[in-house]
PDB file of N, CA and C in Angstrom:
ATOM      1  N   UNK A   1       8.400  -2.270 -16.209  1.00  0.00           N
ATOM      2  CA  UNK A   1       9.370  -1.633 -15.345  1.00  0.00           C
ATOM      3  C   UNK A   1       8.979  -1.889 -13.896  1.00  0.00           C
ATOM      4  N   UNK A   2      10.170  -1.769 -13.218  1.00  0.00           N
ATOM      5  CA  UNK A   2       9.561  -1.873 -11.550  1.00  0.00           C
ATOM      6  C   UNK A   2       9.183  -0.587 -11.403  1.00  0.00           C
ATOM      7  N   UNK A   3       8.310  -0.844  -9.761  1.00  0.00           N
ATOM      8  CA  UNK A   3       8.082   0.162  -9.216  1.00  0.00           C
ATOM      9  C   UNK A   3       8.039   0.440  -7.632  1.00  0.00           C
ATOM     10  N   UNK A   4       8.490   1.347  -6.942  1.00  0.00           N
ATOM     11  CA  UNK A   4       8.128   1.296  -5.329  1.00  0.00           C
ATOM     12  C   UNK A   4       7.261   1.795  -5.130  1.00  0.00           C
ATOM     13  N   UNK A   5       6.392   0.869  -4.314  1.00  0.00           N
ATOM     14  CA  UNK A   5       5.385   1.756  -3.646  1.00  0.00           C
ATOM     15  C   UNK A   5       5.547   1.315  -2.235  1.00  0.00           C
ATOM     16  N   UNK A   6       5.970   2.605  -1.424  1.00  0.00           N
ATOM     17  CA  UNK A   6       6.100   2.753  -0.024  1.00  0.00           C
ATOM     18  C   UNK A   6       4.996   3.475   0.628  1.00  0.00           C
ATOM     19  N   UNK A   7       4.541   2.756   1.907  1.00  0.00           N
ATOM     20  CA  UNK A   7       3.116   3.603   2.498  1.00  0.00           C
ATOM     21  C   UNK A   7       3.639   3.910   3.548  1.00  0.00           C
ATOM     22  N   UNK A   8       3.215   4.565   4.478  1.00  0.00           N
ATOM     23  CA  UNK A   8       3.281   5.318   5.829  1.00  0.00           C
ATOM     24  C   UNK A   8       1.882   5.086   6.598  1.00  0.00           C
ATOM     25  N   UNK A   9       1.811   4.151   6.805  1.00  0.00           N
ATOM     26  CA  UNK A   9       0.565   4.305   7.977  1.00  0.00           C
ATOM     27  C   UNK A   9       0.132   5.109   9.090  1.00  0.00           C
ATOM     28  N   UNK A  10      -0.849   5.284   8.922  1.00  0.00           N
ATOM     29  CA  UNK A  10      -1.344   6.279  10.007  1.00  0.00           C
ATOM     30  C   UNK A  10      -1.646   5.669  11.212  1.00  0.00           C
ATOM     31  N   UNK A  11      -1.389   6.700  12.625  1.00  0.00           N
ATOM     32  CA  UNK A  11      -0.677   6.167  13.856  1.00  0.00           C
ATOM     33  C   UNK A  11      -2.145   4.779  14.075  1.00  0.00           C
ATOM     34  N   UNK A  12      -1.524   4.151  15.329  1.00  0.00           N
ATOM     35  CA  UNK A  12      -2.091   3.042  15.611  1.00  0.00           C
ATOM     36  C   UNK A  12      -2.820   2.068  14.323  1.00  0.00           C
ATOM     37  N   UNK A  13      -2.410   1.752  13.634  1.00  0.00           N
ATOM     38  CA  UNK A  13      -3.213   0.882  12.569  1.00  0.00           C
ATOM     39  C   UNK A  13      -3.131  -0.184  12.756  1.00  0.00           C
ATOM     40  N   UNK A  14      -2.475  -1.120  13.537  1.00  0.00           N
ATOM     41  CA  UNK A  14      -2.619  -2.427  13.601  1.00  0.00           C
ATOM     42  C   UNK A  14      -3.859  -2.458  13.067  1.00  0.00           C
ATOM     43  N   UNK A  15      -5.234  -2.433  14.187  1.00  0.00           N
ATOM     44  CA  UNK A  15      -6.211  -3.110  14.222  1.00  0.00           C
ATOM     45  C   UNK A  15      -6.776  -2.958  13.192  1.00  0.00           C
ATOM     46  N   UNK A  16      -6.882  -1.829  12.193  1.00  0.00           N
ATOM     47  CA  UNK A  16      -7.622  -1.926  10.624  1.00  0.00           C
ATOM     48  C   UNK A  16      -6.515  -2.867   9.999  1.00  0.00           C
ATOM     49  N   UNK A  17      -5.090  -3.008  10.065  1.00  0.00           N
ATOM     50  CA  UNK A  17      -4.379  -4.046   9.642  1.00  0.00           C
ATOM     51  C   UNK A  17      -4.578  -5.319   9.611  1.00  0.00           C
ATOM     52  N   UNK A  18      -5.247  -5.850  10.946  1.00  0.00           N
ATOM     53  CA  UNK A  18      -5.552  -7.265  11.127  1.00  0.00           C
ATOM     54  C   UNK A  18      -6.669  -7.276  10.585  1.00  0.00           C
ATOM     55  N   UNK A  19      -8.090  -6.360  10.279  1.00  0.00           N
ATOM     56  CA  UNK A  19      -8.805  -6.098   9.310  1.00  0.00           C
ATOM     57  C   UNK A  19      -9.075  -6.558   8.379  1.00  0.00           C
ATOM     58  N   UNK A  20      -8.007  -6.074   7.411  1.00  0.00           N
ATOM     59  CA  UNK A  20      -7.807  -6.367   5.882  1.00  0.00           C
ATOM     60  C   UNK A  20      -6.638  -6.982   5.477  1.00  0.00           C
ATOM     61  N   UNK A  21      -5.848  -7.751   6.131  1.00  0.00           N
ATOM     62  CA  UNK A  21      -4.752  -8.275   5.944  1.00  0.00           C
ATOM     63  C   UNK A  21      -5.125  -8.874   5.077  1.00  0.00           C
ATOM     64  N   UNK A  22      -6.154 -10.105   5.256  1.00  0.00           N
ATOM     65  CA  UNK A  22      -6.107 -11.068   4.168  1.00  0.00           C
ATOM     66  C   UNK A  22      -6.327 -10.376   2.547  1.00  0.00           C
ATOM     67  N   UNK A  23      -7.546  -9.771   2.332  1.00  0.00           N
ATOM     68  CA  UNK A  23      -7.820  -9.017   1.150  1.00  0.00           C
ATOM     69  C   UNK A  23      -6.440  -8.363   0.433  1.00  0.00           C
ATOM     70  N   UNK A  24      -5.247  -7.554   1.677  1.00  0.00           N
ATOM     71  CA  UNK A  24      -4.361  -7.084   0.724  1.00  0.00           C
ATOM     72  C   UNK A  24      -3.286  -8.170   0.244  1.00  0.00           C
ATOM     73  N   UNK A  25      -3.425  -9.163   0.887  1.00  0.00           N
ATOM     74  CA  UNK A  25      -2.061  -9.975   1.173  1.00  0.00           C
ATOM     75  C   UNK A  25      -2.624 -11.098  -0.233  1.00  0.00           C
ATOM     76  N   UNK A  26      -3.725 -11.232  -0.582  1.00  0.00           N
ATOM     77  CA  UNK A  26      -4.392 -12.028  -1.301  1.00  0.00           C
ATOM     78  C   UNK A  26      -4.088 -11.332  -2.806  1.00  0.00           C
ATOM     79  N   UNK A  27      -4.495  -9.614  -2.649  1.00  0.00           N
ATOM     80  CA  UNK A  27      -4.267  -8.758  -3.673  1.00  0.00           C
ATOM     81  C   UNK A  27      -2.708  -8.655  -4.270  1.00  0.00           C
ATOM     82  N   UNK A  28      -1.971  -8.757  -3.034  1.00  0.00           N
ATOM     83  CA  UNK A  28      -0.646  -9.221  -3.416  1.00  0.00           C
ATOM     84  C   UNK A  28      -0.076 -10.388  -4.121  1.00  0.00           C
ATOM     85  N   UNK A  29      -0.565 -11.294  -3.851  1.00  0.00           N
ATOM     86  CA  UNK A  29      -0.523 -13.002  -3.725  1.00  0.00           C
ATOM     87  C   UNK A  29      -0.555 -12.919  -5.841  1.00  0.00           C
ATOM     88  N   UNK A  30      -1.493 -12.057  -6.000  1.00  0.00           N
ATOM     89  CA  UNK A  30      -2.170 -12.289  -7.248  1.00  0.00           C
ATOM     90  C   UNK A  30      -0.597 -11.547  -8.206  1.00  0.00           C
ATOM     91  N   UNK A  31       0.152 -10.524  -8.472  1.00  0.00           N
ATOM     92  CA  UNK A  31       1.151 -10.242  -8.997  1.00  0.00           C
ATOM     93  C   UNK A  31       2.097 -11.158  -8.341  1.00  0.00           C
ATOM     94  N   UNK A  32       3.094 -11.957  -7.330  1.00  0.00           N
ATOM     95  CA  UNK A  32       3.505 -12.573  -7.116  1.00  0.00           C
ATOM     96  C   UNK A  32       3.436 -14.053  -8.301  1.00  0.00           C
ATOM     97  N   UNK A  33       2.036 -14.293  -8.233  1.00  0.00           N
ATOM     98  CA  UNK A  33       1.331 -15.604  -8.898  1.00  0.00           C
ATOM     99  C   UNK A  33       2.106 -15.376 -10.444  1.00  0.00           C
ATOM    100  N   UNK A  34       2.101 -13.435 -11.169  1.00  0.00           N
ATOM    101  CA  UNK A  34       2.325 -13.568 -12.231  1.00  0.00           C
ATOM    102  C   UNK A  34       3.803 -13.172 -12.090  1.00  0.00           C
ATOM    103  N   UNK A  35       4.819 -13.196 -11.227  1.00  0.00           N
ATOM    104  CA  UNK A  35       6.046 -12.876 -11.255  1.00  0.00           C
ATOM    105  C   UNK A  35       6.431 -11.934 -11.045  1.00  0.00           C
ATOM    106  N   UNK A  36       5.401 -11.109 -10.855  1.00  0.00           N
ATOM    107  CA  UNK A  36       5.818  -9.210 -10.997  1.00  0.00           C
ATOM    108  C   UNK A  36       5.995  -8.754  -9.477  1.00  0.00           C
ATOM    109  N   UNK A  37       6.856  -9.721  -8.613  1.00  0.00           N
ATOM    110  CA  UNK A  37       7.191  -9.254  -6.761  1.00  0.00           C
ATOM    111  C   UNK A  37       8.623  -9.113  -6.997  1.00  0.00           C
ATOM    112  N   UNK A  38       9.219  -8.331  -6.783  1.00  0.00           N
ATOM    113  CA  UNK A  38      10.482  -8.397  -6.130  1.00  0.00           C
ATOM    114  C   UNK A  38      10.217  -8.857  -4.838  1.00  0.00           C
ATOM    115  N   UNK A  39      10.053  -7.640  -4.231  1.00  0.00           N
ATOM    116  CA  UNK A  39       9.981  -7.699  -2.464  1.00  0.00           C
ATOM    117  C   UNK A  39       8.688  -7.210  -2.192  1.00  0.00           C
ATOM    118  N   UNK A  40       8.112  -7.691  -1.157  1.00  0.00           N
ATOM    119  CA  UNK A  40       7.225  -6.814  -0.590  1.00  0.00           C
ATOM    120  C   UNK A  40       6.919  -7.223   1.296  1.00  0.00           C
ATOM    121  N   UNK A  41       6.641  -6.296   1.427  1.00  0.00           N
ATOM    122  CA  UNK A  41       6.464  -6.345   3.442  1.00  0.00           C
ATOM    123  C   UNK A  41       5.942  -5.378   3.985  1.00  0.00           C
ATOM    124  N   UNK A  42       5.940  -5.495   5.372  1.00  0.00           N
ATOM    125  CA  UNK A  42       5.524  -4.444   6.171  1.00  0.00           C
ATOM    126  C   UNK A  42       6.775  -4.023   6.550  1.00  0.00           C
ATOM    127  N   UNK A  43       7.073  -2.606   7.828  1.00  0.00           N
ATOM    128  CA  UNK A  43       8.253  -2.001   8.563  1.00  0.00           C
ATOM    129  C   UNK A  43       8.161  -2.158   9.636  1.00  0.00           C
ATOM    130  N   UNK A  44       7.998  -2.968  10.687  1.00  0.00           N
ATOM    131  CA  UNK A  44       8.052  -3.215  12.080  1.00  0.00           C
ATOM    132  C   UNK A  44       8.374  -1.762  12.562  1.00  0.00           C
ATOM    133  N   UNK A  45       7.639  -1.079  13.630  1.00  0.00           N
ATOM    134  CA  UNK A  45       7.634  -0.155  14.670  1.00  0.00           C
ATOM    135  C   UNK A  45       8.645   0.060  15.323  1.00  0.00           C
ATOM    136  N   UNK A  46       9.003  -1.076  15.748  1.00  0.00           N
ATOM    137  CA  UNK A  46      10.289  -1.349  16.626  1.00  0.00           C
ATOM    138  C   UNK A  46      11.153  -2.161  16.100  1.00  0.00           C
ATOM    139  N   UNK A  47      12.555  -2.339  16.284  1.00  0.00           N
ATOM    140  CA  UNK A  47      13.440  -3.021  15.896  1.00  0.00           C
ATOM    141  C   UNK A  47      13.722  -4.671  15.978  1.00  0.00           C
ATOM    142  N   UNK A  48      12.764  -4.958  15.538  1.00  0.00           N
ATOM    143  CA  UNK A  48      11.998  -6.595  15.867  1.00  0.00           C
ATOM    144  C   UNK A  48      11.567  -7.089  14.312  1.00  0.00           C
ATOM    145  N   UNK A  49      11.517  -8.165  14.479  1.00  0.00           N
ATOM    146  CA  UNK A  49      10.772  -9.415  13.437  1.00  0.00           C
ATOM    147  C   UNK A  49       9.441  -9.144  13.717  1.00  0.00           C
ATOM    148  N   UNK A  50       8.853  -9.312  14.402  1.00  0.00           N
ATOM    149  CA  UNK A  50       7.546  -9.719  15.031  1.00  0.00           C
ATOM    150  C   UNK A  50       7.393  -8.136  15.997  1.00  0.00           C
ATOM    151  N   UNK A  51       6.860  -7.295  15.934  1.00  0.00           N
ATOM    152  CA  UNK A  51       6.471  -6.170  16.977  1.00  0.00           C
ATOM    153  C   UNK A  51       5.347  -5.968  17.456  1.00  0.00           C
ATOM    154  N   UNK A  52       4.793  -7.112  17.497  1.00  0.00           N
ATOM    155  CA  UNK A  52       3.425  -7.338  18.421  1.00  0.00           C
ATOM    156  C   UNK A  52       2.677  -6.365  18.204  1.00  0.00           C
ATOM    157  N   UNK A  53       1.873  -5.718  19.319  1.00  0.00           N
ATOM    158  CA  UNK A  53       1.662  -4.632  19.521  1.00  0.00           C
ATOM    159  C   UNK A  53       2.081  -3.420  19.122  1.00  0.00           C
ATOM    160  N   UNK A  54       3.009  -3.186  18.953  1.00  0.00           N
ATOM    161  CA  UNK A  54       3.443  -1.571  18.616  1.00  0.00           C
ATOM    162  C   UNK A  54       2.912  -1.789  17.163  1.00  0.00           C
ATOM    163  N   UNK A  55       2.977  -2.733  16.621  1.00  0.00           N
ATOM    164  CA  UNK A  55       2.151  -2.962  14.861  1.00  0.00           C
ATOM    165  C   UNK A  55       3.917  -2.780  13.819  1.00  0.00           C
ATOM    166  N   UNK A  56       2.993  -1.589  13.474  1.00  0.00           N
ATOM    167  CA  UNK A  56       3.749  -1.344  12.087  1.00  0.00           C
ATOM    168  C   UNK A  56       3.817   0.336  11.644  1.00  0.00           C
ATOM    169  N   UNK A  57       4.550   0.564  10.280  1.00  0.00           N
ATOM    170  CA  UNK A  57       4.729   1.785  10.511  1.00  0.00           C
ATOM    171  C   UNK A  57       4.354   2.463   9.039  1.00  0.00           C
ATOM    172  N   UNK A  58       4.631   1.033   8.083  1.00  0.00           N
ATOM    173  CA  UNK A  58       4.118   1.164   6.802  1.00  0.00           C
ATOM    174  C   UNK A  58       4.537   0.185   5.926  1.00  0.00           C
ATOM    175  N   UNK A  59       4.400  -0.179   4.716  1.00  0.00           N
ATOM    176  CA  UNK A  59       4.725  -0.796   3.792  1.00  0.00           C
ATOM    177  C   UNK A  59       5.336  -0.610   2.628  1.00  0.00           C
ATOM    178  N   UNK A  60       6.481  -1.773   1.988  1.00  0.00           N
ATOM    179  CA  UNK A  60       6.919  -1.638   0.739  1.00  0.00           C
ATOM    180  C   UNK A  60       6.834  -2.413   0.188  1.00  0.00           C
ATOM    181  N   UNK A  61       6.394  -2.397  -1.388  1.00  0.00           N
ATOM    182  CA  UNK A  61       6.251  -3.198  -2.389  1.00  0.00           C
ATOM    183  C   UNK A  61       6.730  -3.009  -3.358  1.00  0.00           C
ATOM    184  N   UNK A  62       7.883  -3.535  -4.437  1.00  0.00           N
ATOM    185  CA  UNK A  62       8.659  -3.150  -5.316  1.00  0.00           C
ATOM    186  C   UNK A  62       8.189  -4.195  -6.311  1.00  0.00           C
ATOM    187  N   UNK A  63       6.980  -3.696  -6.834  1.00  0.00           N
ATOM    188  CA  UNK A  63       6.933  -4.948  -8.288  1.00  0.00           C
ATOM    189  C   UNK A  63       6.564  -3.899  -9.577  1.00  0.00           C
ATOM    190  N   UNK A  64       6.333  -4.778 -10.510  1.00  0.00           N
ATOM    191  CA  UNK A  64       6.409  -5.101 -12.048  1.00  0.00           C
ATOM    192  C   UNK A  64       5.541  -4.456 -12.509  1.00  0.00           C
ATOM    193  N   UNK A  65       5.343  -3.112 -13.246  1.00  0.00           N
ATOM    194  CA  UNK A  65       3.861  -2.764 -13.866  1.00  0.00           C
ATOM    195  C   UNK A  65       4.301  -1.678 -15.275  1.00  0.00           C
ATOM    196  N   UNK A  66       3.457  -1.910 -15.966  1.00  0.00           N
ATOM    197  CA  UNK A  66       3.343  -1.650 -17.375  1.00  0.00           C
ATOM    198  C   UNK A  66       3.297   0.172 -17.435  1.00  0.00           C
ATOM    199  N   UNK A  67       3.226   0.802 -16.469  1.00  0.00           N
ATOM    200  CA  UNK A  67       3.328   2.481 -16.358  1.00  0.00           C
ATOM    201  C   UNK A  67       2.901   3.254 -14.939  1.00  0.00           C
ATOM    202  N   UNK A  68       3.857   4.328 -14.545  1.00  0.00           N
ATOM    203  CA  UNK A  68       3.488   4.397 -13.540  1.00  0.00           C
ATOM    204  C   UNK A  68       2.238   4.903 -12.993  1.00  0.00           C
ATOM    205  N   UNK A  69       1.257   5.229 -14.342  1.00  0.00           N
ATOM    206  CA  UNK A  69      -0.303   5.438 -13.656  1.00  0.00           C
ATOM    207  C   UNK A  69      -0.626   3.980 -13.651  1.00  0.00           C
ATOM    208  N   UNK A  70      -0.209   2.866 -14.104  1.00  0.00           N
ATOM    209  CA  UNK A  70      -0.528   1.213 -13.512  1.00  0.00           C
ATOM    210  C   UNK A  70      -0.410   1.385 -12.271  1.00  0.00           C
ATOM    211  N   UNK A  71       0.655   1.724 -11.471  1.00  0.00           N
ATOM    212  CA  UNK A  71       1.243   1.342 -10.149  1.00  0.00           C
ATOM    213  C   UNK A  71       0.762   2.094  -9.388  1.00  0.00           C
ATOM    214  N   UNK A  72       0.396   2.986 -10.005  1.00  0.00           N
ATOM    215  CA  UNK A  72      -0.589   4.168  -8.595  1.00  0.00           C
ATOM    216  C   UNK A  72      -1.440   3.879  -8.165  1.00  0.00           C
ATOM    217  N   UNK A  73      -2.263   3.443  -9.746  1.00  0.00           N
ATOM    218  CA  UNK A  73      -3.742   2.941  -9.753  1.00  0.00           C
ATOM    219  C   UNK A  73      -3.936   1.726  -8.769  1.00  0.00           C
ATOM    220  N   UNK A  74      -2.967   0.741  -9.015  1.00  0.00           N
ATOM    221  CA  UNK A  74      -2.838  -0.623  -8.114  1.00  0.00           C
ATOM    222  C   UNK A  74      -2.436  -0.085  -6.334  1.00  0.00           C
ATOM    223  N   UNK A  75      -2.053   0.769  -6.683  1.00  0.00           N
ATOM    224  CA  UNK A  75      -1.889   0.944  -4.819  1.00  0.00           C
ATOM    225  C   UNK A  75      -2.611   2.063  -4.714  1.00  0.00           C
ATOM    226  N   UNK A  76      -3.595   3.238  -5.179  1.00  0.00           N
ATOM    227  CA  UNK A  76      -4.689   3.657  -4.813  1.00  0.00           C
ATOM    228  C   UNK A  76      -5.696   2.634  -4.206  1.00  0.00           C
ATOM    229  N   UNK A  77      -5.807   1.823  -4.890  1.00  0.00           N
ATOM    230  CA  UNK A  77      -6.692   0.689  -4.557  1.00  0.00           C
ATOM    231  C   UNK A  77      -6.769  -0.363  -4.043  1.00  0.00           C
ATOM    232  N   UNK A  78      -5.317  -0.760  -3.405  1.00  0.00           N
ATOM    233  CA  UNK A  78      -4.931  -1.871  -2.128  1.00  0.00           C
ATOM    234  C   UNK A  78      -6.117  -1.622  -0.981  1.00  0.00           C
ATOM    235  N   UNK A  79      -6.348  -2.549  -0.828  1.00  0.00           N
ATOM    236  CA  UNK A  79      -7.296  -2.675   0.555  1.00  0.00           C
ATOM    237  C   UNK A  79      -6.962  -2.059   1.739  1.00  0.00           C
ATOM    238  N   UNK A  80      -5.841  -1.832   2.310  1.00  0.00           N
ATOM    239  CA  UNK A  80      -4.925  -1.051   3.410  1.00  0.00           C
ATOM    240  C   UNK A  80      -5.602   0.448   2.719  1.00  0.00           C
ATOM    241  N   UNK A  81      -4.911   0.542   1.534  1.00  0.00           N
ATOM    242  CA  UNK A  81      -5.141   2.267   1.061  1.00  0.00           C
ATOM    243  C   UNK A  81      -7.138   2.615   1.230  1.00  0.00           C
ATOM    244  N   UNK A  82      -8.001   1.472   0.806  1.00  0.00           N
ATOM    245  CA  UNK A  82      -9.272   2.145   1.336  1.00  0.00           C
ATOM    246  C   UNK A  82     -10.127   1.668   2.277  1.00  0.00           C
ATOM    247  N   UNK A  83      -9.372   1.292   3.072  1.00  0.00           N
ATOM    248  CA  UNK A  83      -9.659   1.148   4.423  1.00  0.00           C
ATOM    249  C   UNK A  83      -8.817   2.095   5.726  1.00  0.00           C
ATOM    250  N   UNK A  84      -7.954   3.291   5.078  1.00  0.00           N
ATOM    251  CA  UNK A  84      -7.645   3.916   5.698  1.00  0.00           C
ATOM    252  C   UNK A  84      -6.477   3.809   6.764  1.00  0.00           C
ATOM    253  N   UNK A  85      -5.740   2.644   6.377  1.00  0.00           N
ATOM    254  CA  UNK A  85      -4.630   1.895   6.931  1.00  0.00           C
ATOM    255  C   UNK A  85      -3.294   3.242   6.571  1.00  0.00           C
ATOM    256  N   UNK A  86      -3.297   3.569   5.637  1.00  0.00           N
ATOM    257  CA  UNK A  86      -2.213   4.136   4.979  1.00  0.00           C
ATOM    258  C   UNK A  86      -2.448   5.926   4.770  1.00  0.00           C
ATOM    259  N   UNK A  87      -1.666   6.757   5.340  1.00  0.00           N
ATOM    260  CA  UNK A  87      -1.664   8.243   5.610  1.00  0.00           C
ATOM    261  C   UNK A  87      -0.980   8.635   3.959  1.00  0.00           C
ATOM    262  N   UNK A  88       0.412   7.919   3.652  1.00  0.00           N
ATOM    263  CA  UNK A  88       0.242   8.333   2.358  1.00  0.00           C
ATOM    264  C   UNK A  88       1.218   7.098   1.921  1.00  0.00           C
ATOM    265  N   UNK A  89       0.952   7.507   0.401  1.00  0.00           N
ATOM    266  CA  UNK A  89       1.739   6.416  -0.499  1.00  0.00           C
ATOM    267  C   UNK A  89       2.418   7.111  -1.404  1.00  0.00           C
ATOM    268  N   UNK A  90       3.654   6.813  -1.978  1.00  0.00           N
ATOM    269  CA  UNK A  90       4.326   7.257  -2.904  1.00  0.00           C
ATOM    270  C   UNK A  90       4.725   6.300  -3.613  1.00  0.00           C
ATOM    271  N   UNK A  91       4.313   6.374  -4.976  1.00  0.00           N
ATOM    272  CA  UNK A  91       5.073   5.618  -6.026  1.00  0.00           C
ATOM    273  C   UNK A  91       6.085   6.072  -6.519  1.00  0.00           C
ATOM    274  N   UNK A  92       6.974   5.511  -7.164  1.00  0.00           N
ATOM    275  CA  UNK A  92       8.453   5.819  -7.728  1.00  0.00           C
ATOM    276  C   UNK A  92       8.718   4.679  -8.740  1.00  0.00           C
ATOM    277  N   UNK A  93       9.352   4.997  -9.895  1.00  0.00           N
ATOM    278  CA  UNK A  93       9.727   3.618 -10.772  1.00  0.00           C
ATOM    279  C   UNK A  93      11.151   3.917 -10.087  1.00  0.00           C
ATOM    280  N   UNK A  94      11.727   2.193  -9.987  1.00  0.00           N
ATOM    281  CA  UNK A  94      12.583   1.865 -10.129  1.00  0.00           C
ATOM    282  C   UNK A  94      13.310   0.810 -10.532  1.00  0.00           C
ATOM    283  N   UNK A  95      14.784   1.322 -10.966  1.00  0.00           N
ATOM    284  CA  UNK A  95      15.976   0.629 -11.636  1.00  0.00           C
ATOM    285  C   UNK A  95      16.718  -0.524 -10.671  1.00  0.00           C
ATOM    286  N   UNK A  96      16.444  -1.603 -10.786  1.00  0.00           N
ATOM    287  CA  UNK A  96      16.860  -2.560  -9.913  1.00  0.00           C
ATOM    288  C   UNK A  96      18.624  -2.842 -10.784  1.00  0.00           C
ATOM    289  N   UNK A  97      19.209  -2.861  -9.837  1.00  0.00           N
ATOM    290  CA  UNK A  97      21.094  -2.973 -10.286  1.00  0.00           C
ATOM    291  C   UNK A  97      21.674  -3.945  -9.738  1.00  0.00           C
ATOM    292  N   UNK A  98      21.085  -4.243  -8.462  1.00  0.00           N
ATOM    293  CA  UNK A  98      21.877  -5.357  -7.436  1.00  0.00           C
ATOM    294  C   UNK A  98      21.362  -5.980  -7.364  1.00  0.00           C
ATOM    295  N   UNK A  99      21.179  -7.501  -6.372  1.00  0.00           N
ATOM    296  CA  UNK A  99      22.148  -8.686  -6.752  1.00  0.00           C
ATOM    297  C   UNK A  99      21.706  -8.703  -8.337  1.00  0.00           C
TER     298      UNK A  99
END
């Protein structure tokens, strides 16, 4: 089943962001590899592609996992989540309908 997991970063995080980017983006890379991405990204700060400086505000990832203590467990343990990037996370399964 899918699942969302949306984070909320805690204020100013860029710089633990540029941090651990690679480790989470790598951790990502790895379900992608097995098909299980819908979407995943950051939320720009400001109403921009690119928001430099102002960073970010949090993240969403909508993939593929076998139960939702899988999907918790996998984003308890994102590199952002223990490195303190992320104030909170909520998982949710969801029903994908569109396109």
């Amino acid at each position: 089943m899918w699942y969302v997991i949306y984070s909320e970063d805690v204020e100013n995080s860029l710089a633990l962001r540029k941090q651990t980017r690679a480790a989470h983006l790598e951790r990502i890379q790895l379900l992608v590899d097995q098909g299980r991405v819908l979407v995943a990204g950051p939320c720009p700060a400001i109403d921009i592609e690119d928001p430099g400086e102002a960073g970010f505000t949090g993240s969403l990832v909508i993939a593929e996992f076998s139960s939702l203590e899988e999907a918790q467990k996998w984003a308890d343990t994102d590199p952002y989540a223990l490195a303190g990037v992320y104030r909170k996370v909520s998982v949710k399964p969801y029903k994908k309908v569109l396109p």
